[in-house]
PDB file of N, CA and C in Angstrom:
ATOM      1  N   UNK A   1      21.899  -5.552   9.395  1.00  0.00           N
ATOM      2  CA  UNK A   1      20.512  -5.726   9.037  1.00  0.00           C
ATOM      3  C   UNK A   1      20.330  -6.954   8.133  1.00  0.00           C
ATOM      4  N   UNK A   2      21.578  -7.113   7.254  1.00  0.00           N
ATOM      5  CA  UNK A   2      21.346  -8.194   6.184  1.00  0.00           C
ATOM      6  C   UNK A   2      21.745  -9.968   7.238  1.00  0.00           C
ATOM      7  N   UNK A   3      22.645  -9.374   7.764  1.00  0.00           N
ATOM      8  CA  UNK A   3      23.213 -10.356   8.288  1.00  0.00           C
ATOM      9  C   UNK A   3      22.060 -10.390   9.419  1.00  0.00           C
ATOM     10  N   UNK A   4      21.247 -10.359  10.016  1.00  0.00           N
ATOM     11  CA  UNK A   4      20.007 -10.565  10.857  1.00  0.00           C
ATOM     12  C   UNK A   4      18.966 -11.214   9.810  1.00  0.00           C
ATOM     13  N   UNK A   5      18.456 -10.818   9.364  1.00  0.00           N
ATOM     14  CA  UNK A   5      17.408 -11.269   8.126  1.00  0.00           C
ATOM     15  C   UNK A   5      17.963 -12.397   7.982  1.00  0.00           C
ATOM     16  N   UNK A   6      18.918 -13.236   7.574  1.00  0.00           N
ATOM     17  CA  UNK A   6      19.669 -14.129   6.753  1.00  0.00           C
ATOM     18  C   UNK A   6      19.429 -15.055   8.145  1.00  0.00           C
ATOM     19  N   UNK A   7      20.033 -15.109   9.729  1.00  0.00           N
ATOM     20  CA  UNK A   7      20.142 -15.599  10.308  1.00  0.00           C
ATOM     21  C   UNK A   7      18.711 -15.537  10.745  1.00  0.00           C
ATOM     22  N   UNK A   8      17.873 -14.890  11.001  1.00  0.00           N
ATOM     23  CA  UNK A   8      16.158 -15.231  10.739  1.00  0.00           C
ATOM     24  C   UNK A   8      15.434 -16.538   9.964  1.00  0.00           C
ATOM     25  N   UNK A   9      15.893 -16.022   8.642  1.00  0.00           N
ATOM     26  CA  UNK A   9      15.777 -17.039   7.587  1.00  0.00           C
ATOM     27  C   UNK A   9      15.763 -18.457   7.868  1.00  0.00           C
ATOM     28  N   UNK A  10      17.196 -18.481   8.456  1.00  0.00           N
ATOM     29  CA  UNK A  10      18.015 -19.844   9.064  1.00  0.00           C
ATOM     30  C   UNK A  10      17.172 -20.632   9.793  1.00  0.00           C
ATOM     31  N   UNK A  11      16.475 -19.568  10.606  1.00  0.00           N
ATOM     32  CA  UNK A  11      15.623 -20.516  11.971  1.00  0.00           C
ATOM     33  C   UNK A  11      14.082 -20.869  11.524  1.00  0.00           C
ATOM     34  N   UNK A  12      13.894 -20.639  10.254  1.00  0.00           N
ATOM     35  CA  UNK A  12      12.604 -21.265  10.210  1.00  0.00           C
ATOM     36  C   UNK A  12      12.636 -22.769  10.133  1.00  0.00           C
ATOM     37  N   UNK A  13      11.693 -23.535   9.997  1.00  0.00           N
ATOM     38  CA  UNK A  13      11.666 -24.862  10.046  1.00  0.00           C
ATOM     39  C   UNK A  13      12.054 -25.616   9.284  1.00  0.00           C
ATOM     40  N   UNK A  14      11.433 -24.867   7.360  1.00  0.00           N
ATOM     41  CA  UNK A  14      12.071 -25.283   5.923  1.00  0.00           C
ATOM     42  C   UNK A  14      12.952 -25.471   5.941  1.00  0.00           C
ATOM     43  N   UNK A  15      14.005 -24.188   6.188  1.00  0.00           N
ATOM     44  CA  UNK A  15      15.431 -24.491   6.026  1.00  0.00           C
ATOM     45  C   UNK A  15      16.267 -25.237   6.841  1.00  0.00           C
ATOM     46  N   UNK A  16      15.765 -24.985   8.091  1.00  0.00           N
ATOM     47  CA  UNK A  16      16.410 -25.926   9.398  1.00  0.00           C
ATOM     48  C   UNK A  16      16.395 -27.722   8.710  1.00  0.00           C
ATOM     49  N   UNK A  17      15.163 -27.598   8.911  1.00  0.00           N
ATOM     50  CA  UNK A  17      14.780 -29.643   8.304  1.00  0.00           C
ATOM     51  C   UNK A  17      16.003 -29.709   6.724  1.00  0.00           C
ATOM     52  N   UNK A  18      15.528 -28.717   5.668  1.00  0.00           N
ATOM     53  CA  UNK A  18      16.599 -28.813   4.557  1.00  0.00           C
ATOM     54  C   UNK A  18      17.728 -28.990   4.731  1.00  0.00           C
ATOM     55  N   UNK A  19      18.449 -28.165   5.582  1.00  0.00           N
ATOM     56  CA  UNK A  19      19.870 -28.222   5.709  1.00  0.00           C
ATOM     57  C   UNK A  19      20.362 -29.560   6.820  1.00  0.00           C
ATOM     58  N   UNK A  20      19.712 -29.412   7.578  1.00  0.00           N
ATOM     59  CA  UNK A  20      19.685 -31.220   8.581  1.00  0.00           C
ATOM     60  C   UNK A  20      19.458 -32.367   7.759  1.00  0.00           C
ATOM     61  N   UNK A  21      18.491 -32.249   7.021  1.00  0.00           N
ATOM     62  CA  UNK A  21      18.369 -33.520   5.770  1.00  0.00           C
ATOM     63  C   UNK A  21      19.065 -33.725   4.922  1.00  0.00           C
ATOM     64  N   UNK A  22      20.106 -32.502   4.612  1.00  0.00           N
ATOM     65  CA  UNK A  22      20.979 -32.351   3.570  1.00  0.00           C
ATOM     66  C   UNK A  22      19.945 -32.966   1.742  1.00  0.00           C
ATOM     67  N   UNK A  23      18.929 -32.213   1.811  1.00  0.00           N
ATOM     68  CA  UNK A  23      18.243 -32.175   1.049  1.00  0.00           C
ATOM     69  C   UNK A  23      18.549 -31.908  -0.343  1.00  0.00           C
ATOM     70  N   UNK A  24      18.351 -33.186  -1.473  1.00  0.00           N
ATOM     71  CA  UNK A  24      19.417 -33.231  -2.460  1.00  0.00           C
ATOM     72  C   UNK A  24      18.161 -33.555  -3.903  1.00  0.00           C
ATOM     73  N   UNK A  25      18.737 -33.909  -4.868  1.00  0.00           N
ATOM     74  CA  UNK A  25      18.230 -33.797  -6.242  1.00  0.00           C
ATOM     75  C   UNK A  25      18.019 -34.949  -7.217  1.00  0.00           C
ATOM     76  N   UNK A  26      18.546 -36.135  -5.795  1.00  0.00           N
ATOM     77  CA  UNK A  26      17.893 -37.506  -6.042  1.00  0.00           C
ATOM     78  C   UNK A  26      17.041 -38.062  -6.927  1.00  0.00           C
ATOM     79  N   UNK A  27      15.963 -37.800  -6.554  1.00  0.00           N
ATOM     80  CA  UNK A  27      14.316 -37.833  -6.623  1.00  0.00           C
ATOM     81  C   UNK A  27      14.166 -37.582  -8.426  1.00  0.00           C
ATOM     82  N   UNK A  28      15.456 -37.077  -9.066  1.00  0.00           N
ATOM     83  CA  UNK A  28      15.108 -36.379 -10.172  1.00  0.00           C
ATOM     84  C   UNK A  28      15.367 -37.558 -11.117  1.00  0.00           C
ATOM     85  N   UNK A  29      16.171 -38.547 -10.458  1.00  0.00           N
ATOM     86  CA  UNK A  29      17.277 -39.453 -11.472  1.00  0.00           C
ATOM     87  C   UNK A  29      15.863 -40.632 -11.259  1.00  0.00           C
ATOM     88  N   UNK A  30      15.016 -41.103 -10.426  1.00  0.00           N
ATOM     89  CA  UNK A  30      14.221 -41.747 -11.090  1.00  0.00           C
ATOM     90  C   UNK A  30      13.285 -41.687 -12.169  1.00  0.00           C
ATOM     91  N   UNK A  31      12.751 -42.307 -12.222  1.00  0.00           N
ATOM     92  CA  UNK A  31      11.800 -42.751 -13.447  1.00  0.00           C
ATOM     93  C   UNK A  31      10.673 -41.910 -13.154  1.00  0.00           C
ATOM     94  N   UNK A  32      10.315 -40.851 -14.398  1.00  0.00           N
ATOM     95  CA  UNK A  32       8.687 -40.185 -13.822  1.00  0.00           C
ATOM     96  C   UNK A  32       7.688 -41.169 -13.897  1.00  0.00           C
ATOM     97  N   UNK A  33       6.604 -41.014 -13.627  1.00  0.00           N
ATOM     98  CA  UNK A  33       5.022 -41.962 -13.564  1.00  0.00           C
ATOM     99  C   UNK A  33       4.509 -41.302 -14.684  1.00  0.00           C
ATOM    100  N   UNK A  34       3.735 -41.995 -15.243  1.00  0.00           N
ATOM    101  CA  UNK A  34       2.939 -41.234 -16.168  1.00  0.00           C
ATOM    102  C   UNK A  34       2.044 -40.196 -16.027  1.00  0.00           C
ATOM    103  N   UNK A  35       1.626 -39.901 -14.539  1.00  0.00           N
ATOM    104  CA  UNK A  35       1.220 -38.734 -14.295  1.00  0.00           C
ATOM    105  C   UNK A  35       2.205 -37.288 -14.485  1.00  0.00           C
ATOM    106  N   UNK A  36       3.309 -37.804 -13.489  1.00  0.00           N
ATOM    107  CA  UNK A  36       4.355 -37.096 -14.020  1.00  0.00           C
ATOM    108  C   UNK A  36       4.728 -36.334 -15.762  1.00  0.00           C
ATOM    109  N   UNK A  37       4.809 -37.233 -16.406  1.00  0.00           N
ATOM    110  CA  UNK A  37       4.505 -37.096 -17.320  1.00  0.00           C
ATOM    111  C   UNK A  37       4.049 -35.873 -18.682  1.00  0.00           C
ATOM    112  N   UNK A  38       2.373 -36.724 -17.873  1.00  0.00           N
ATOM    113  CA  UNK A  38       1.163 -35.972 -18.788  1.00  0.00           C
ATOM    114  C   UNK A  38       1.306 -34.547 -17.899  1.00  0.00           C
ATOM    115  N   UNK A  39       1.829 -34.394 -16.917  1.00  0.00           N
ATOM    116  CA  UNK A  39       1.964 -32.713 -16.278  1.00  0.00           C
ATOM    117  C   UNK A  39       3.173 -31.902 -17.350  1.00  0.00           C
ATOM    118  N   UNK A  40       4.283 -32.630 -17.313  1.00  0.00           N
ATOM    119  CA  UNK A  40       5.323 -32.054 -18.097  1.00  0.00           C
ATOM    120  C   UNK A  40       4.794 -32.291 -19.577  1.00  0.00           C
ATOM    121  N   UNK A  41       3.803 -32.579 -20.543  1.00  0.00           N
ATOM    122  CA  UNK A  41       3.394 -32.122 -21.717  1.00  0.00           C
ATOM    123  C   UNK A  41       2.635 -31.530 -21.361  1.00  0.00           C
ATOM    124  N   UNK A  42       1.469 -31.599 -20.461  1.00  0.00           N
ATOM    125  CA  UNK A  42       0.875 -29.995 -20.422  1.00  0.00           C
ATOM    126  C   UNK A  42       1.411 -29.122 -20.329  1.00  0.00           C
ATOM    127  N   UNK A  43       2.427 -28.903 -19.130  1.00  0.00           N
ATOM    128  CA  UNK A  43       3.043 -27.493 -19.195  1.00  0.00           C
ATOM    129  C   UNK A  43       3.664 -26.915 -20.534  1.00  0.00           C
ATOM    130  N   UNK A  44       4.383 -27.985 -20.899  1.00  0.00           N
ATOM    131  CA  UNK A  44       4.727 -27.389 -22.833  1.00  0.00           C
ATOM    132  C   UNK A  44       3.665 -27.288 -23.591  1.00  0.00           C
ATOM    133  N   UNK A  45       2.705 -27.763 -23.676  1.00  0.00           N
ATOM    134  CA  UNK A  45       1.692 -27.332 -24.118  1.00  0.00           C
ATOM    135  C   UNK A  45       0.779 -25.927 -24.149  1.00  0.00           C
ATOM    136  N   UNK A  46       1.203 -25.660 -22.786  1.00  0.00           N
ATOM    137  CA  UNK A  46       0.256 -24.470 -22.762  1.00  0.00           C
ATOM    138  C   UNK A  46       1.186 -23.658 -23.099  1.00  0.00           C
ATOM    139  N   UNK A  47       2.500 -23.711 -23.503  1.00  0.00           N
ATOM    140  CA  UNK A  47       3.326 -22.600 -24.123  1.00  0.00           C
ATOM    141  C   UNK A  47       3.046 -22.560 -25.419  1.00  0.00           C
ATOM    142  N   UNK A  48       3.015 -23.882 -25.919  1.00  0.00           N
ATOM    143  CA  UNK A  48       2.595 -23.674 -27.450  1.00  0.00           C
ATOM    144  C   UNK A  48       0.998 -23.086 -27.610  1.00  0.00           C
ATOM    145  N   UNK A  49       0.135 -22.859 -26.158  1.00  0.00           N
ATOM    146  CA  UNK A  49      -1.361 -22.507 -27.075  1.00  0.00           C
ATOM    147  C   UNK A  49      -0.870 -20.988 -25.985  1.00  0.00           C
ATOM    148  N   UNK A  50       0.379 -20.661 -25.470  1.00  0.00           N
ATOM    149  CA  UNK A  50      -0.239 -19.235 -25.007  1.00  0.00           C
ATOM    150  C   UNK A  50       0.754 -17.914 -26.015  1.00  0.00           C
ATOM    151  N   UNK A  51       1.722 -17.344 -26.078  1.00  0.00           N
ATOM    152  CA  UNK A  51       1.820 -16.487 -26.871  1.00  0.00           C
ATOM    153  C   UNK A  51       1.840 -16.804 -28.685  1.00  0.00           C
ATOM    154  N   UNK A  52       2.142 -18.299 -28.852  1.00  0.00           N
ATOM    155  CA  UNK A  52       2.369 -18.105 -30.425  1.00  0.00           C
ATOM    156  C   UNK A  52       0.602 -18.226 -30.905  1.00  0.00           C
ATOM    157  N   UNK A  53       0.158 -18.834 -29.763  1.00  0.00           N
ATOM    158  CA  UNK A  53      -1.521 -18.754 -30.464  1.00  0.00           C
ATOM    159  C   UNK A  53      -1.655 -17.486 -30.150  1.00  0.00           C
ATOM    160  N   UNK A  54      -1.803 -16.984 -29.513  1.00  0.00           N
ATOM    161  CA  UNK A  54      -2.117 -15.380 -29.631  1.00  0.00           C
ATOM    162  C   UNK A  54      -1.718 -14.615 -31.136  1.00  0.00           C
ATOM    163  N   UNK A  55      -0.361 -14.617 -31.379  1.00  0.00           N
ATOM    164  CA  UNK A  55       0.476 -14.176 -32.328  1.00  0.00           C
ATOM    165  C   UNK A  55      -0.544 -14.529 -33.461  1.00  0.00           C
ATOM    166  N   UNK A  56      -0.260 -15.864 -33.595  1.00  0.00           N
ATOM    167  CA  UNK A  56      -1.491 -16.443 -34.960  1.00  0.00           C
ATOM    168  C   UNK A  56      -2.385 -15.991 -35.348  1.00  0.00           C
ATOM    169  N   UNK A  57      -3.729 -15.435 -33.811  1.00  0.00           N
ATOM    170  CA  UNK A  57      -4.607 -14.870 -33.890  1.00  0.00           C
ATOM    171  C   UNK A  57      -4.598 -13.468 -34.075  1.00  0.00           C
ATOM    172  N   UNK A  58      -3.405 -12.791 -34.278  1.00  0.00           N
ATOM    173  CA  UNK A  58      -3.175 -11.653 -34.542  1.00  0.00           C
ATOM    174  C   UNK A  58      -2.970 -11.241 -35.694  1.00  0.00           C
ATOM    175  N   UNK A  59      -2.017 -12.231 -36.576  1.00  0.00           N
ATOM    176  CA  UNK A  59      -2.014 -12.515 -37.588  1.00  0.00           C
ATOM    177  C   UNK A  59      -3.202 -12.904 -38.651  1.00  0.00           C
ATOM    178  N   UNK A  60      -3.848 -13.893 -38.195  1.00  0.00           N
ATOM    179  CA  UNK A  60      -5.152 -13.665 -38.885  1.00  0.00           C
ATOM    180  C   UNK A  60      -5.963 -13.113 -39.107  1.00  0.00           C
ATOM    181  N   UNK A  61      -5.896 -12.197 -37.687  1.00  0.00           N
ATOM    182  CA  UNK A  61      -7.207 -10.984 -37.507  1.00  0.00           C
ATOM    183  C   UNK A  61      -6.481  -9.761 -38.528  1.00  0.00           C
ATOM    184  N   UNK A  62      -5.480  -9.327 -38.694  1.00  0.00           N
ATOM    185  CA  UNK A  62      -4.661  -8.419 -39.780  1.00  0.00           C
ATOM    186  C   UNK A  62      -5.511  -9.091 -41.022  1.00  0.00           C
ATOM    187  N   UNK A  63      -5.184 -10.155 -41.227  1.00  0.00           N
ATOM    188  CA  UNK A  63      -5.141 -10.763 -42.812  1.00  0.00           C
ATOM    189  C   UNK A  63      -7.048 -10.856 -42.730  1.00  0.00           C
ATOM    190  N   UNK A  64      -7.610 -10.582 -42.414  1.00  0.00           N
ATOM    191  CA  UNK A  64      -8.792 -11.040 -42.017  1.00  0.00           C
ATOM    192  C   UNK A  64      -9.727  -9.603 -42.393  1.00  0.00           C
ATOM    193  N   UNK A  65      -8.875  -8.451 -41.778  1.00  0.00           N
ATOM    194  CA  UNK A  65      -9.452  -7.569 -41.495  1.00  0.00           C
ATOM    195  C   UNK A  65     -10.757  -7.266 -40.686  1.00  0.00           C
ATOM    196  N   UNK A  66     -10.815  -8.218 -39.313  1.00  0.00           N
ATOM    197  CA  UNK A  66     -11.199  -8.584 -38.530  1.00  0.00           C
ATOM    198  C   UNK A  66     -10.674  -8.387 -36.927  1.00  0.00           C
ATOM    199  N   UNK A  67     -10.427  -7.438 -36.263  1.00  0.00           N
ATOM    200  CA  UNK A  67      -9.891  -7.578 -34.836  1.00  0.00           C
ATOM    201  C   UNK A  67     -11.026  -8.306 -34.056  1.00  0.00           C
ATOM    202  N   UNK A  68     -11.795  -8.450 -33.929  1.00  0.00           N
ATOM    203  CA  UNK A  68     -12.558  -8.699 -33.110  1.00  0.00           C
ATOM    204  C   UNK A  68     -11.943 -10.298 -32.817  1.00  0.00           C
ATOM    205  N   UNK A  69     -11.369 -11.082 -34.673  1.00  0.00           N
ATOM    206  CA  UNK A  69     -10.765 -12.363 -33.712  1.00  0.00           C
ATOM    207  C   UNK A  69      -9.619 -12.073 -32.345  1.00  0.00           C
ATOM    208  N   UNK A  70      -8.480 -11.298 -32.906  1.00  0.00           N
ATOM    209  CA  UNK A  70      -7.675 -11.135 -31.737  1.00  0.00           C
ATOM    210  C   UNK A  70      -7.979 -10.454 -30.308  1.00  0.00           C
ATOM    211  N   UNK A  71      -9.221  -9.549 -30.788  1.00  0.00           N
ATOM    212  CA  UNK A  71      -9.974  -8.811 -29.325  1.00  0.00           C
ATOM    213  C   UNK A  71     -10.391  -9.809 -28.176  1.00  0.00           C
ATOM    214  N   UNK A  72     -11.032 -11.091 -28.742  1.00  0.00           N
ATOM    215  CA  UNK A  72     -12.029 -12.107 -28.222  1.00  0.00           C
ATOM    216  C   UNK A  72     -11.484 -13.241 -28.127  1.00  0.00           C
ATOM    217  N   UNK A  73     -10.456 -13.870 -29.026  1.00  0.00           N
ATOM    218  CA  UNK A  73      -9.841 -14.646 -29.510  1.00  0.00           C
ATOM    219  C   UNK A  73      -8.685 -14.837 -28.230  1.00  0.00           C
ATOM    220  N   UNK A  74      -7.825 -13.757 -28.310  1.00  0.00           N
ATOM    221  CA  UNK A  74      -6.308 -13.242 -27.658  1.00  0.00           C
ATOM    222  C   UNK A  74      -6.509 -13.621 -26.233  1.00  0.00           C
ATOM    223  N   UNK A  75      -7.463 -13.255 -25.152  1.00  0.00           N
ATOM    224  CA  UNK A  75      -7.509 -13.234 -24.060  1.00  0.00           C
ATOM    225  C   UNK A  75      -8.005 -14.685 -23.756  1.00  0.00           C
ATOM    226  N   UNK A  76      -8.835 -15.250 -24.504  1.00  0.00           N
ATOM    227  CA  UNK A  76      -9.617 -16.522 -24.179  1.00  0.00           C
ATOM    228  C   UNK A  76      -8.579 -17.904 -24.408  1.00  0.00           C
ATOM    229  N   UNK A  77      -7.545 -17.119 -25.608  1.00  0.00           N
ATOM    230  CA  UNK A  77      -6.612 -18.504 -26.195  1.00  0.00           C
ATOM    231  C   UNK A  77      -5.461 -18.112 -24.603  1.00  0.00           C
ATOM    232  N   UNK A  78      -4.705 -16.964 -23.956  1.00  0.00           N
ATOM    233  CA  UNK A  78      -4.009 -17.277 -23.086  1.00  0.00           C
ATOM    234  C   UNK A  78      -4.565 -17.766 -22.137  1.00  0.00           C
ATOM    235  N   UNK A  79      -5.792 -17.477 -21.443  1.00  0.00           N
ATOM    236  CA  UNK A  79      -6.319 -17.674 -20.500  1.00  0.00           C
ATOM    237  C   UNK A  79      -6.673 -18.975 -20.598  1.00  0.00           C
ATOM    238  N   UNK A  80      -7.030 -19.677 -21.351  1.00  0.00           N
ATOM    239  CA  UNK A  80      -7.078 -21.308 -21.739  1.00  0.00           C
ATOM    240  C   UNK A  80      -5.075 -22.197 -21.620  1.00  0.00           C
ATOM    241  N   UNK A  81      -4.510 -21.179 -21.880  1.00  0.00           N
ATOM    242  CA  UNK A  81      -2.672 -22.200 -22.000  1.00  0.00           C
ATOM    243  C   UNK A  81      -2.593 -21.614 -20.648  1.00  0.00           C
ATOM    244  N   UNK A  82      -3.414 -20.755 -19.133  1.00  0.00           N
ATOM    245  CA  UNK A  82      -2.869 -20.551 -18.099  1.00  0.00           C
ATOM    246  C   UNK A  82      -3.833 -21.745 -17.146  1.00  0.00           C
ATOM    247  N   UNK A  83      -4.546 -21.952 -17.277  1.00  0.00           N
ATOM    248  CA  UNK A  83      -5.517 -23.494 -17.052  1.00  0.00           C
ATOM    249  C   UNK A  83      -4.853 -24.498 -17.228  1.00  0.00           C
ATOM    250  N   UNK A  84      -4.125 -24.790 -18.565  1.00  0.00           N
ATOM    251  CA  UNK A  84      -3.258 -25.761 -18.763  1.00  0.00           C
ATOM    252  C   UNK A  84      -1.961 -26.051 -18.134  1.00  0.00           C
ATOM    253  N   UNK A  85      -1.626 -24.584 -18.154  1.00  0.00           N
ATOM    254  CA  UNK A  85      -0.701 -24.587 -17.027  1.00  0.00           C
ATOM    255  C   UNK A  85      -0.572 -25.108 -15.772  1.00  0.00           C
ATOM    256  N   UNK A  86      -1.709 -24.792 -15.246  1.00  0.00           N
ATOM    257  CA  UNK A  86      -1.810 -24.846 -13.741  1.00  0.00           C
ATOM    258  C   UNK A  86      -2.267 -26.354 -13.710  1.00  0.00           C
ATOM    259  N   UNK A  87      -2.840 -27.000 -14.675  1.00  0.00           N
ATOM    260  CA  UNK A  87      -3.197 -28.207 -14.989  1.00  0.00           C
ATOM    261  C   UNK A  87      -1.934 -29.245 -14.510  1.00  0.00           C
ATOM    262  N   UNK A  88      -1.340 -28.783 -15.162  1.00  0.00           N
ATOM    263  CA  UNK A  88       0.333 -29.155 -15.760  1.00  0.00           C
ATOM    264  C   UNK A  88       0.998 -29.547 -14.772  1.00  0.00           C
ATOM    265  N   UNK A  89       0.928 -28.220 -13.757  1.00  0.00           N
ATOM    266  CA  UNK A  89       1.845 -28.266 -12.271  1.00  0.00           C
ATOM    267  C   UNK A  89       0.920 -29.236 -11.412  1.00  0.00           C
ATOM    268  N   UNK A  90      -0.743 -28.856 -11.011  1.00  0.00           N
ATOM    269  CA  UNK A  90      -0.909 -29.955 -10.801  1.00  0.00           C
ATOM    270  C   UNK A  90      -0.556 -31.482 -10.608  1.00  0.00           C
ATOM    271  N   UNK A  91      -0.564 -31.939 -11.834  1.00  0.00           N
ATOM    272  CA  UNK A  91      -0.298 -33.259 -12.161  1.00  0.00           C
ATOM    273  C   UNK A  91       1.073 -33.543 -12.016  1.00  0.00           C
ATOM    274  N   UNK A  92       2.196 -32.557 -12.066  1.00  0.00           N
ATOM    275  CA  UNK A  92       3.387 -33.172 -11.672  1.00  0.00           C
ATOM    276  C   UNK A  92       4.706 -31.921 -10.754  1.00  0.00           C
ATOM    277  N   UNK A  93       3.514 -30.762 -10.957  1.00  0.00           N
ATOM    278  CA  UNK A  93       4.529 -29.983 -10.227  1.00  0.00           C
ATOM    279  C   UNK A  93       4.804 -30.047  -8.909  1.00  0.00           C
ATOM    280  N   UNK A  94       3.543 -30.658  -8.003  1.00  0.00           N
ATOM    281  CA  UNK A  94       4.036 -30.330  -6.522  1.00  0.00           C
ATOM    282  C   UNK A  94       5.225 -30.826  -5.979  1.00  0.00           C
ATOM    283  N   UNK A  95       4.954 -32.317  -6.513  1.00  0.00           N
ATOM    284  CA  UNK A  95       6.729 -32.858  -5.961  1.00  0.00           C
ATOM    285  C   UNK A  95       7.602 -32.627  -6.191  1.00  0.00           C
ATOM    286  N   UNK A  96       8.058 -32.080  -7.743  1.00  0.00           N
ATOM    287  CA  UNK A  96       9.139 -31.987  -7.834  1.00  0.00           C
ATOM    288  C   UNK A  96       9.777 -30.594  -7.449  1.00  0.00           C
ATOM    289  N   UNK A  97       8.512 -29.834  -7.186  1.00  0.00           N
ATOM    290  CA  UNK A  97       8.841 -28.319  -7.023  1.00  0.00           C
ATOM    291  C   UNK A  97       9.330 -28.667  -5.601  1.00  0.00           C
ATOM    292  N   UNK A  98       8.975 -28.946  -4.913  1.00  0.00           N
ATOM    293  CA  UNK A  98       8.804 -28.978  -2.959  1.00  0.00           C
ATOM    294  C   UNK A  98      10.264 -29.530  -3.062  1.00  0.00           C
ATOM    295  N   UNK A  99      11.168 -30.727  -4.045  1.00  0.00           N
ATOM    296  CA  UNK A  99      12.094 -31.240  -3.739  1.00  0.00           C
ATOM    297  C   UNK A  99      12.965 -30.478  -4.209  1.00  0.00           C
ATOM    298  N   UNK A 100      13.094 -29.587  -5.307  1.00  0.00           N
ATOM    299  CA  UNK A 100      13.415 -28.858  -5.858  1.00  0.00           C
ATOM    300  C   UNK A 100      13.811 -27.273  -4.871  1.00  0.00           C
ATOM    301  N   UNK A 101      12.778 -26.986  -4.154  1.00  0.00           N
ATOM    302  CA  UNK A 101      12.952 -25.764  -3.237  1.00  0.00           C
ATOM    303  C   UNK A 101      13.674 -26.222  -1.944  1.00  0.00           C
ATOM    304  N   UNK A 102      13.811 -27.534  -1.235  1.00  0.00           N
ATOM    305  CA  UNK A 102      14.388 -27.596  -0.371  1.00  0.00           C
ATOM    306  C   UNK A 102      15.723 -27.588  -0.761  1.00  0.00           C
ATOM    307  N   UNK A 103      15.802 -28.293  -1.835  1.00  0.00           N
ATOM    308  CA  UNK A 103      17.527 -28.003  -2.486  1.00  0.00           C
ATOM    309  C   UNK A 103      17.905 -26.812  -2.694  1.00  0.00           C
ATOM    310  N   UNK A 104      17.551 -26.200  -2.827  1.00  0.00           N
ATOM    311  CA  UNK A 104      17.832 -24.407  -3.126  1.00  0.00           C
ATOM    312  C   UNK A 104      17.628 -23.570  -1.870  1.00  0.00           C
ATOM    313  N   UNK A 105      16.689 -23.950  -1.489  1.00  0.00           N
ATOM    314  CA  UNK A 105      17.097 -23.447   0.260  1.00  0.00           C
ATOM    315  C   UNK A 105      18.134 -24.081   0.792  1.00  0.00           C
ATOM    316  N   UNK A 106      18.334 -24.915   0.499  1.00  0.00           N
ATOM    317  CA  UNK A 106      19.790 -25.696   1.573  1.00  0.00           C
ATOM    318  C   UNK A 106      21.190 -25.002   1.179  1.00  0.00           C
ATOM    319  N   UNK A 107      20.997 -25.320  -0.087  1.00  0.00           N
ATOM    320  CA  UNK A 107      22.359 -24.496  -0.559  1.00  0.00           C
ATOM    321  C   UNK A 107      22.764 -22.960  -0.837  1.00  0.00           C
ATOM    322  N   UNK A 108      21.118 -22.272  -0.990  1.00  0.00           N
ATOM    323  CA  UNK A 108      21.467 -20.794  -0.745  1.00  0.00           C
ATOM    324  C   UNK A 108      21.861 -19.922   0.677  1.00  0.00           C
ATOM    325  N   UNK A 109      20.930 -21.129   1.579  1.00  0.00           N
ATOM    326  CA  UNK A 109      21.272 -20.586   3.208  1.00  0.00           C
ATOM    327  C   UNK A 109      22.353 -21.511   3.656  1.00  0.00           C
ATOM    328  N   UNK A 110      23.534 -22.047   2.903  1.00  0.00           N
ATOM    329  CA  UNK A 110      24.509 -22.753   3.656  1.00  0.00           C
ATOM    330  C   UNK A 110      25.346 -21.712   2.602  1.00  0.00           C
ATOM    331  N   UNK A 111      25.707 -20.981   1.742  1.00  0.00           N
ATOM    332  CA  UNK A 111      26.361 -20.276   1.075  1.00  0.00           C
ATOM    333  C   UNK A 111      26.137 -18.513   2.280  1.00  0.00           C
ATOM    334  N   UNK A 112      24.626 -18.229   1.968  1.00  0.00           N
ATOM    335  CA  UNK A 112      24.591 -17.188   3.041  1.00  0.00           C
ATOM    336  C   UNK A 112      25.190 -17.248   4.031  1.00  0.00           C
ATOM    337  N   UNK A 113      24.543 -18.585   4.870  1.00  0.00           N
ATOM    338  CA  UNK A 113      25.636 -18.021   6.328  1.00  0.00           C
ATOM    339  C   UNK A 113      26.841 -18.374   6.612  1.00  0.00           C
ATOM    340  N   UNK A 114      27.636 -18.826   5.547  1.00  0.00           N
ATOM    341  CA  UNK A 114      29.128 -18.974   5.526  1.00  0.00           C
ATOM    342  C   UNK A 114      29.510 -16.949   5.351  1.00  0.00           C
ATOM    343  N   UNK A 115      28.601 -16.768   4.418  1.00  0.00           N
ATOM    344  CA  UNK A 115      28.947 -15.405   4.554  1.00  0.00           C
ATOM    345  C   UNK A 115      28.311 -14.567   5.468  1.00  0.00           C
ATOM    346  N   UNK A 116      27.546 -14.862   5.998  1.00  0.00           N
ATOM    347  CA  UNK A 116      26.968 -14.088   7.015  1.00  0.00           C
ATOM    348  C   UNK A 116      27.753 -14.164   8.789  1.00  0.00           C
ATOM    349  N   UNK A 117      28.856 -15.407   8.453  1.00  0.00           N
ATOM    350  CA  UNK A 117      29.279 -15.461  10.028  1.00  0.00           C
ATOM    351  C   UNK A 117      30.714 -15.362   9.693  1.00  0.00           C
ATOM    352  N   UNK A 118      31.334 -14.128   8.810  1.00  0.00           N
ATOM    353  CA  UNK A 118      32.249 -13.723   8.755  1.00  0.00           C
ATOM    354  C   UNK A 118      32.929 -13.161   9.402  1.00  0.00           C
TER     355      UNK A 118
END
């Protein structure tokens, strides 16, 4: 059953083109663009405004004696670092992700079906 699934896998197009292209991690050793970039400080960015701003606002709302900041506060500050996020990938995630997944398909389905055609 596993060994069917796996050889399934094999025949889609992703992995077929990946493993024929011998699809590699190149792409990484150049120089980013400044778009590139400004995606990889957003994405750190929205880590710094999504759980420790929360935390903060939790913290203040204690010292405050106030929940209503962290009630109102909490959901609006993550939901603002998951915008940024997606901001983030935007601006520099598609490529490197897409070059990134064909490499990991190549080498997880050339490891599988060494074991799968045992």
């Amino acid at each position: 059953m596993i060994r069917q699934s796996i050889l399934k896998i094999a025949e889609t197009g992703f992995v077929r083109s990946a493993i024929e292209e011998q699809a590699d991690l190149a792409a990484f050793k150049e120089k980013p663009t400044p778009m590139v970039l400004a995606g990889v400080f957003a994405i750190g960015f929205s880590y710094i405004i999504g759980w420790p701003a929360v935390a903060a606002l939790g913290i203040l709302s204690a010292r405050l004696h106030d929940p209503w900041i962290v009630i109102i506060g909490g959901p609006l500050t993550y939901g603002l670092s998951h915008l940024v996020f997606l901001l983030g990938m935007y601006l520099s995630g598609a490529v490197y992700s897409m070059i990134f997944l064909r490499w990991l398909a190549r080498v997880s389905m050339e490891k599988l079906l060494c074991w799968a055609n045992r």
